[in-house]
Structure formats: C-alpha cells, structure tokens
C-alpha atoms as a PDB file:
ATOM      1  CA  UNK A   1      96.181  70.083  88.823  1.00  0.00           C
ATOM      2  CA  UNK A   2      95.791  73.683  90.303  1.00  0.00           C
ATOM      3  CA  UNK A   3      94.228  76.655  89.770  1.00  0.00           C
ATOM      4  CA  UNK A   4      94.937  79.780  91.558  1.00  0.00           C
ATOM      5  CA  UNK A   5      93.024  83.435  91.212  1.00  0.00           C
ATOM      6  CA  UNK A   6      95.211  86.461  91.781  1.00  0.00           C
ATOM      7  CA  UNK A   7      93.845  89.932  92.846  1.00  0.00           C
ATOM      8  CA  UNK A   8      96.550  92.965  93.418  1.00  0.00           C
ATOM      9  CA  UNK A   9      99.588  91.275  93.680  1.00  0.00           C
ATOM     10  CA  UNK A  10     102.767  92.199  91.193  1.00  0.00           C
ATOM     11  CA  UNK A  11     103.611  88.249  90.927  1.00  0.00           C
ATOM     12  CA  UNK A  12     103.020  84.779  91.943  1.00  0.00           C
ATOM     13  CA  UNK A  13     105.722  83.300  93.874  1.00  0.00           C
ATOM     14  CA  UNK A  14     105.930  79.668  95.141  1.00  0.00           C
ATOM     15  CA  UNK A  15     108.277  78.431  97.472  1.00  0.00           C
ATOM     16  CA  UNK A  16     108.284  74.522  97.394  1.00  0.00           C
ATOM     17  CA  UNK A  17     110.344  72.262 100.252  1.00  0.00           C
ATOM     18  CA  UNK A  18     109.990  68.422 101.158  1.00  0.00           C
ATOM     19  CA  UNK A  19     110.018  68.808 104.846  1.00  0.00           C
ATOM     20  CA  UNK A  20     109.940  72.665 105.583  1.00  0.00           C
ATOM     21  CA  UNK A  21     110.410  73.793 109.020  1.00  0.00           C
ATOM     22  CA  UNK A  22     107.789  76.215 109.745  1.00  0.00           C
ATOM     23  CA  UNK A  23     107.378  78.674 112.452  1.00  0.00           C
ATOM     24  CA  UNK A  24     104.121  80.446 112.721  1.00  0.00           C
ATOM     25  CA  UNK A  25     103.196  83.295 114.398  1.00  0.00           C
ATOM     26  CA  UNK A  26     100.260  86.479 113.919  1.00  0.00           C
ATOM     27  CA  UNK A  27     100.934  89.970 114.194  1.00  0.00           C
ATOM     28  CA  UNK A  28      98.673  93.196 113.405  1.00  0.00           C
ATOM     29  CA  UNK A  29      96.187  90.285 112.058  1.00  0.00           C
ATOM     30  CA  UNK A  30      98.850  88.835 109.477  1.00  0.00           C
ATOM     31  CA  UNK A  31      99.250  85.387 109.498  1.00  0.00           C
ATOM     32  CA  UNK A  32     103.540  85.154 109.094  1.00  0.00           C
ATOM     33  CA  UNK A  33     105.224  82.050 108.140  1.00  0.00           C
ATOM     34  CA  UNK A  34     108.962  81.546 108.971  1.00  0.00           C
ATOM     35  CA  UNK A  35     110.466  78.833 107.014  1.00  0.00           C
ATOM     36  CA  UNK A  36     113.155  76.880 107.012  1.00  0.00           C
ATOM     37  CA  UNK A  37     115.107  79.836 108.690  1.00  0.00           C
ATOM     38  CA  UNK A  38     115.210  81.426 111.910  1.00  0.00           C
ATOM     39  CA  UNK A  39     114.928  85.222 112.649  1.00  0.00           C
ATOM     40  CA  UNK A  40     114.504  87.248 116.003  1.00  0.00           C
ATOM     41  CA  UNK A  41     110.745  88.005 115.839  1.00  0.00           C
ATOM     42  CA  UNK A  42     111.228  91.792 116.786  1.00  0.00           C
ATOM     43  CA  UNK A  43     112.999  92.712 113.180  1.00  0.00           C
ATOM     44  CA  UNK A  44     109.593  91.127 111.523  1.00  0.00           C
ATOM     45  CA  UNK A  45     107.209  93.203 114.090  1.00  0.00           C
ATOM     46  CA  UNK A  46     109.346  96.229 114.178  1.00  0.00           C
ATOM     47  CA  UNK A  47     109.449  96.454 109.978  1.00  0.00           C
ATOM     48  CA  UNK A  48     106.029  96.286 109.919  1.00  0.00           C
ATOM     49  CA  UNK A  49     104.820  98.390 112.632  1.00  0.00           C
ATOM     50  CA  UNK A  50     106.803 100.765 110.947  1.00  0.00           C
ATOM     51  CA  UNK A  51     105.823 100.466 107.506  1.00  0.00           C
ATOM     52  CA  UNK A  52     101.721 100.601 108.663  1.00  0.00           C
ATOM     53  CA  UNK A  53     102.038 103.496 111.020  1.00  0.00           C
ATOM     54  CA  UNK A  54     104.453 105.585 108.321  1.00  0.00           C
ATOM     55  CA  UNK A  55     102.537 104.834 104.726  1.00  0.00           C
ATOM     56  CA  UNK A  56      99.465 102.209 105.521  1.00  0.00           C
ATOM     57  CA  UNK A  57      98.110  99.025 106.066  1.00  0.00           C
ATOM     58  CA  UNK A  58      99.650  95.956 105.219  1.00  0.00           C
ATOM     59  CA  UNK A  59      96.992  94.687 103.109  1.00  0.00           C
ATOM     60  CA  UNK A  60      96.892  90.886 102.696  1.00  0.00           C
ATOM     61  CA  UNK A  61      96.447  88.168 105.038  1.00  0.00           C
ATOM     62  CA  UNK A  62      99.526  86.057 105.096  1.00  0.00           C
ATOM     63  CA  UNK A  63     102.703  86.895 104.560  1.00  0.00           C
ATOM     64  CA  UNK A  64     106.207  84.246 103.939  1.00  0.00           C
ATOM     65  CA  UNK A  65     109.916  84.684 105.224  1.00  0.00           C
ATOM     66  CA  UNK A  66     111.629  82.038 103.096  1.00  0.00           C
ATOM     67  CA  UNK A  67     115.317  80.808 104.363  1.00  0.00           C
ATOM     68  CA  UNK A  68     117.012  80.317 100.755  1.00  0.00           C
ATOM     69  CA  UNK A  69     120.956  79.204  99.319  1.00  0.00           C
ATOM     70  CA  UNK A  70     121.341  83.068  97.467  1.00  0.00           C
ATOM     71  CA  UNK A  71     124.018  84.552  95.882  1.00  0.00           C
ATOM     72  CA  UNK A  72     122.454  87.791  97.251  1.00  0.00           C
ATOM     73  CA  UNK A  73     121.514  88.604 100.864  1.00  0.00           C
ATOM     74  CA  UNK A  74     117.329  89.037 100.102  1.00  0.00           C
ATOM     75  CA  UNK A  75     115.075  89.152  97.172  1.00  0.00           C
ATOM     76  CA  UNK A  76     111.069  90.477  97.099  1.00  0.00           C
ATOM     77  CA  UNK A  77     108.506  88.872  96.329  1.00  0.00           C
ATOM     78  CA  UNK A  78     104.439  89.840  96.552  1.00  0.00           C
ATOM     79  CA  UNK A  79     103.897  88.170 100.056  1.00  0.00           C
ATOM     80  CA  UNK A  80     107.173  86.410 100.494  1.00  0.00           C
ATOM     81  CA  UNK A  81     110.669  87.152 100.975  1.00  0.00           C
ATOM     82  CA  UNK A  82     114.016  85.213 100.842  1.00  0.00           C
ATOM     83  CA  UNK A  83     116.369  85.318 103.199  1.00  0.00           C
ATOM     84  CA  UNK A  84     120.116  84.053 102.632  1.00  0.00           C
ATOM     85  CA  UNK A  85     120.811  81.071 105.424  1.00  0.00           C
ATOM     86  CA  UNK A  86     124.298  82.162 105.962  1.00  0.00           C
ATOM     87  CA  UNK A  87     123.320  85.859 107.789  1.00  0.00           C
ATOM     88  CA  UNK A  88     121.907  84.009 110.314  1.00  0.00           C
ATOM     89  CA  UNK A  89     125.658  84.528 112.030  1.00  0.00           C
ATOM     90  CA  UNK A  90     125.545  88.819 110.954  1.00  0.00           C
ATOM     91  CA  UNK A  91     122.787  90.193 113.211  1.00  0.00           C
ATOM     92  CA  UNK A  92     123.295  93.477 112.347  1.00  0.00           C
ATOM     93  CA  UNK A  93     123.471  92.590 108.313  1.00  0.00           C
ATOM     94  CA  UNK A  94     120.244  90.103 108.955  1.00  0.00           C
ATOM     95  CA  UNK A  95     118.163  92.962 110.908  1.00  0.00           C
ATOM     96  CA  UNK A  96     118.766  95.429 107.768  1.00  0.00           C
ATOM     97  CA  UNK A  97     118.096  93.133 105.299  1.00  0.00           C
ATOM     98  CA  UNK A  98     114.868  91.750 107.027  1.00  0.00           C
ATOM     99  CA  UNK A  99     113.821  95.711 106.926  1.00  0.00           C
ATOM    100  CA  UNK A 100     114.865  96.365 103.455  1.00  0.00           C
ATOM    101  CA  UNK A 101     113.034  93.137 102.045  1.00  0.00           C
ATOM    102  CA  UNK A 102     109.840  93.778 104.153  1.00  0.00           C
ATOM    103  CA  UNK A 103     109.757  97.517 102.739  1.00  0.00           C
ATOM    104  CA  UNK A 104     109.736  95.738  99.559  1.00  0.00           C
ATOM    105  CA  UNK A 105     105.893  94.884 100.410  1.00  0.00           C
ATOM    106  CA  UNK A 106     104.955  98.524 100.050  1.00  0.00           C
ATOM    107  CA  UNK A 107     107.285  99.953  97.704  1.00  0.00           C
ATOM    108  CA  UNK A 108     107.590  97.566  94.365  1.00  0.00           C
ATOM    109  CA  UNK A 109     104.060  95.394  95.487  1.00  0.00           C
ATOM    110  CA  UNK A 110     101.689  97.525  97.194  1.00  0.00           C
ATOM    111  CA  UNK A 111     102.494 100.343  95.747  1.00  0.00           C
ATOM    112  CA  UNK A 112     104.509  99.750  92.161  1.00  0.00           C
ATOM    113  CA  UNK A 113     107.380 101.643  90.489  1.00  0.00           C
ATOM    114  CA  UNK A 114     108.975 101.350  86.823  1.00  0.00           C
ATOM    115  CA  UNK A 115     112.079  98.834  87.847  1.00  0.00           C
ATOM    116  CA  UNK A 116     112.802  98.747  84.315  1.00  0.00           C
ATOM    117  CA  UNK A 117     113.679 102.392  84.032  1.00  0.00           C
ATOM    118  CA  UNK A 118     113.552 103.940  87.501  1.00  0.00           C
ATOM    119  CA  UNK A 119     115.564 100.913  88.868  1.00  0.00           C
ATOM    120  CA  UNK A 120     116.798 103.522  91.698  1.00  0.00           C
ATOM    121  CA  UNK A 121     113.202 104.068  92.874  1.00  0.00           C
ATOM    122  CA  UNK A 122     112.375 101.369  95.156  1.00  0.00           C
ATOM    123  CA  UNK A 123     115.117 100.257  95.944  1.00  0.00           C
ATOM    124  CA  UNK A 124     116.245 103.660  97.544  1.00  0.00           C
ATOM    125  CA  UNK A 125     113.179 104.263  98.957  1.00  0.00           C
ATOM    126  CA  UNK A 126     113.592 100.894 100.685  1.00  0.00           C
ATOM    127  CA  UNK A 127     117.297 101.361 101.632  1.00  0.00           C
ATOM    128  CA  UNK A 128     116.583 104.764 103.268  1.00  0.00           C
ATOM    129  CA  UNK A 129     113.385 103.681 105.343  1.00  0.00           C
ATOM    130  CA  UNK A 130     115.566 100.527 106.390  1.00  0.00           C
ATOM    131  CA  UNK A 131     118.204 102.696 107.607  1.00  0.00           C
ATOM    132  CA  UNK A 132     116.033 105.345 109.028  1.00  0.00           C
ATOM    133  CA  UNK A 133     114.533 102.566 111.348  1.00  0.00           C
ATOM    134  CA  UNK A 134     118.035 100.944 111.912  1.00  0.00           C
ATOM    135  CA  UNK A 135     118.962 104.449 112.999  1.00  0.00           C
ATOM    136  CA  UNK A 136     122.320 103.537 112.318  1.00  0.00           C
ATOM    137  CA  UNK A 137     122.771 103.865 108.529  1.00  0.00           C
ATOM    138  CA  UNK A 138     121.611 107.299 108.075  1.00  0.00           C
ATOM    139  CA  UNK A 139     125.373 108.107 107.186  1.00  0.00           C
ATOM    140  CA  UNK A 140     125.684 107.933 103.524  1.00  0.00           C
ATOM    141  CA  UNK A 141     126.289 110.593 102.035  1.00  0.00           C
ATOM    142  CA  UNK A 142     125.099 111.735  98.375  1.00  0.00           C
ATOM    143  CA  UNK A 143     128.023 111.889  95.979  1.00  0.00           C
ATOM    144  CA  UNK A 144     126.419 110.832  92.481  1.00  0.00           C
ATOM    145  CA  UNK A 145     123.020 111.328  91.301  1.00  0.00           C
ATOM    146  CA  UNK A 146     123.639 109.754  87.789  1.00  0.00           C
ATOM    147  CA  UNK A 147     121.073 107.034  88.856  1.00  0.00           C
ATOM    148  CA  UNK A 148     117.964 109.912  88.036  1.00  0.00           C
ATOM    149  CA  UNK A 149     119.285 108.843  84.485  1.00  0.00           C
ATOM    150  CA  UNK A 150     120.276 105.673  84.303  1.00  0.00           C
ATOM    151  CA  UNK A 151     117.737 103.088  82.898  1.00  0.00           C
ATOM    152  CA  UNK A 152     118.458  99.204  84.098  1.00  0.00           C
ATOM    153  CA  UNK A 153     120.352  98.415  81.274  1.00  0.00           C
ATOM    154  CA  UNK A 154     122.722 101.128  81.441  1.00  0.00           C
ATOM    155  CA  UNK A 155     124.345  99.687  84.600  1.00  0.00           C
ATOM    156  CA  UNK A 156     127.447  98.435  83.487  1.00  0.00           C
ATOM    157  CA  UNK A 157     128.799  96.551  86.535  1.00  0.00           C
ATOM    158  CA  UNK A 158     126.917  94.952  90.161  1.00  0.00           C
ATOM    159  CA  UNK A 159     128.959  97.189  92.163  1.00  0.00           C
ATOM    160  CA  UNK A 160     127.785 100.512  90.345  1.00  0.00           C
ATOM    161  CA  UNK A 161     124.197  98.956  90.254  1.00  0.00           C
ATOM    162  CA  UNK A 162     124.708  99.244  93.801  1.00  0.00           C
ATOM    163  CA  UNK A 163     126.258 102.261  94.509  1.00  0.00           C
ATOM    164  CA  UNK A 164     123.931 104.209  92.823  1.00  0.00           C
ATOM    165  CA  UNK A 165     120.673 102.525  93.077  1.00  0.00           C
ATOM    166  CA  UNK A 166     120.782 101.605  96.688  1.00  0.00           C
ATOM    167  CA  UNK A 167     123.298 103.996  98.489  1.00  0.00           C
ATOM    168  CA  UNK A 168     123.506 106.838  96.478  1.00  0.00           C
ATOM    169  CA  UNK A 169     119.557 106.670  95.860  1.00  0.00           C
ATOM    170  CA  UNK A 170     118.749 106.230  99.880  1.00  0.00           C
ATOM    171  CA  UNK A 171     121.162 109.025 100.256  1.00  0.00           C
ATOM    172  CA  UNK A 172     118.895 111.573  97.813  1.00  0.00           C
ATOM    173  CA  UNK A 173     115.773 109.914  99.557  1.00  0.00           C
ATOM    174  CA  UNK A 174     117.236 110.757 102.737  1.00  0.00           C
ATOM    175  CA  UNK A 175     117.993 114.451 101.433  1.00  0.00           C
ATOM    176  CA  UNK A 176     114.238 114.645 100.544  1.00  0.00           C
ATOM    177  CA  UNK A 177     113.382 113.458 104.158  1.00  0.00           C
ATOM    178  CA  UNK A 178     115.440 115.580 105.876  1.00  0.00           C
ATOM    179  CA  UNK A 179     114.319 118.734 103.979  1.00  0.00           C
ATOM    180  CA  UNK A 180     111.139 118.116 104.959  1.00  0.00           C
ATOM    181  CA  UNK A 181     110.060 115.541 107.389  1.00  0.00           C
ATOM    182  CA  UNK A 182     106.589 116.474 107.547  1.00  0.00           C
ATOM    183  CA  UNK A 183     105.561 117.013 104.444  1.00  0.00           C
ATOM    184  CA  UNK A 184     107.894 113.495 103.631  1.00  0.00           C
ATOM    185  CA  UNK A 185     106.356 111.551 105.951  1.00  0.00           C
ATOM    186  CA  UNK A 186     102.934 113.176 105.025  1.00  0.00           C
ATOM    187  CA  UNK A 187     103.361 112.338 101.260  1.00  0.00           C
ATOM    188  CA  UNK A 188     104.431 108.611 102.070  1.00  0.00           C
ATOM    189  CA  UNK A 189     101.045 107.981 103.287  1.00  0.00           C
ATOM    190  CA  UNK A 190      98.747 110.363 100.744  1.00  0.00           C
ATOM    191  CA  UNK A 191     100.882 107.609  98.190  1.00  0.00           C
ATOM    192  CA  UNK A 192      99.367 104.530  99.726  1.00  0.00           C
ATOM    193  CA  UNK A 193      95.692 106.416  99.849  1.00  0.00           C
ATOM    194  CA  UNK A 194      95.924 107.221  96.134  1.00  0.00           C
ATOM    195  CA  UNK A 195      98.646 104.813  94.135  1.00  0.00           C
ATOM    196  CA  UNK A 196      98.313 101.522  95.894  1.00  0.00           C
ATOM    197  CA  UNK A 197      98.023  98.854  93.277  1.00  0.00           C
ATOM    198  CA  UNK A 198      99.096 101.075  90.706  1.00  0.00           C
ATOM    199  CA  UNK A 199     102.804 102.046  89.334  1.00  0.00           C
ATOM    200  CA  UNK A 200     104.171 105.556  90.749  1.00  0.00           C
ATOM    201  CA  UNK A 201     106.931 107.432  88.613  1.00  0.00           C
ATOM    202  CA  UNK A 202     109.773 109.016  90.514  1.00  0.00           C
ATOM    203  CA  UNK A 203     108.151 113.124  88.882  1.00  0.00           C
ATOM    204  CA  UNK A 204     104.744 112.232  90.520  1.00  0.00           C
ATOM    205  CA  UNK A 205     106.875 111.091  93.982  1.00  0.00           C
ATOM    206  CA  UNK A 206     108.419 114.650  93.819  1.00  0.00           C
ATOM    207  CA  UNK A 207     105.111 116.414  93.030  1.00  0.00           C
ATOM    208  CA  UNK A 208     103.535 114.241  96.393  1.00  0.00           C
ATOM    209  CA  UNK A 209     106.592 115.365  98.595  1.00  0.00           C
ATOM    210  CA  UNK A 210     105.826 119.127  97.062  1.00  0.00           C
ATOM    211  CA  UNK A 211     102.109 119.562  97.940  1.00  0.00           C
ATOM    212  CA  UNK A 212     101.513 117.241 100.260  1.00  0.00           C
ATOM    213  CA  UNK A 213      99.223 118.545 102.955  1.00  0.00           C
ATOM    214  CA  UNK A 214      98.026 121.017 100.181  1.00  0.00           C
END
C-alpha cells in the first residue's frame, strides 16, 4: 500500500515497466529520466533552456521521458512525457515532438489553460514555440481561425482537430509573435510570474500580450 501527497501538479501519472531501461542524466538541477527509449540529449537540453530563459523556471525536481507503443507521436503529462518508439528512425519528427511535449510542462501544467473549451490554447502555444526553436516550421500560414470558437466537442473529425488546434492555432500564435516580439516574449514571462499554478483564458493571454511592459 501507497500513499502519495501532491502539491501543484495538474495530474498524477505513473509509468510502470518490469525491467525498464533507464538513462539518467541532470541538467539546470533537474534530475531527467530516459526510459525505455533513446533520444539525442541536446533536443531535452535545448527545450528546456529554451522554455526557462523565454517564460521561467522549470519548477520541480525530476522530470520522465517515457518510450511508449502510441497511436499518437507524444502525450503530456505533469513531469513525464511519452514518446512513440517508432520515431526513433524520424529525427527531424522526434526533435519536434520532444519540443512540443516538453512545452507541455509550462503551458497545460505549470501554467494551466481550459482544454475543455479553449482546446486550441496550449496546444498552439506549444506548436508555435516548438517551431520557433526548430526554426524550420515557422511556415504555416493562418487560413482558419474557427478554432477561437470551437469548444472540444465541436471537433468533428482528428484531422480538423488538428488543423485547427495545432497548425492553424501556432499560425495565429505566431501572428501575435511576430507583431510584437517584445512585448510577446515579455508577456510569456509576466504569465509564469503571475498565473503559474493557476488556469489562464485565451482574453487574459491577449490582455498580457497588450500591456505587457505597462
């Protein structure tokens, strides 16, 4: 029998193996775990140098990269993510996906959005900061903004899920960005000051991008 005490954490996930293969390495002061997968070590450190020097501190002690059989290529997790096996042969695919689950940490855990009914929230903020540091997938453009509407349950397909919520959503974060760098950049860290460990709506993101500096 086990008890376990939670403090600021969205969930409580547990990853449980017979004979795990763990890799173990610290960085910044986190303790990271690799298991039962292999990744270059430079996507973890470059993800989350990023992430502390653009919004703030990574603030836990340990954190979990899980090598999992998924249908999809990643999934979030407070503290952990999984990793599908099979990218290990897609470097390019693996690199992005490392970046957008790690960006998970501080948009969806750290600092929380409605997934329910701003499904588009994190995970466009995610996609855009993962292709902002991949440098390579700043090139979708914005051609539908019905996601600013759309609730979770009004997705009627995976593909449009997709479209909207992660490409067409990184493209309008990318808009915001590129209006305003500074004052984007600015607001990303006045968020993790002031709304860590609490749940940001998409009209108080826009009123952070608006007077931030103020």
């Amino acid at each position: 029998l086990y008890h376990y005490q939670i403090d600021k954490l969205r969930d409580f996930p547990i990853a449980m193996f017979k004979n795990p293969q763990i890799f173990r390495f610290v960085h910044n002061n986190i303790k990271i775990y690799l298991v039962n997968i292999n990744i270059p070590i430079q996507y973890i450190t470059q993800a989350l140098n990023f992430a502390e020097n653009y919004i703030g501190k990574y603030p836990y002690d340990e954190f979990f990269i899980i090598g999992a059989d998924l249908e999809q290529s990643g999934m979030e997790f407070s503290n952990m993510i999984f990793i599908n096996k099979n990218l290990k042969n897609n470097s390019n695919k693996l690199k992005k996906i490392v970046f957008h689950e790690i960006f998970h940490q501080w948009f969806y855990n750290i600092i929380g959005t409605n997934q329910v009914e701003e499904p588009f929230f994190d995970e466009g903020m995610v996609t855009f900061l993962s292709n902002l540091l991949s440098k390579d997938g700043l090139k979708i453009k914005l051609n539908n903004t019905n996601f600013l509407r759309l609730k979770l349950s009004n997705y009627v397909s995976k593909a449009q899920y997709y479209d909207l919520c992660y490409n067409n959503a990184a493209a309008y974060f990318q808009m915001m960005y590129e209006n305003d760098k500074k004052k984007f950049l600015t607001a990303l860290k006045q968020i993790y000051k002031y709304e860590r460990f609490k749940i940001l709506y998409f009209e108080d993101f826009k009123k952070y991008i608006e007077y931030a500096g103020d």
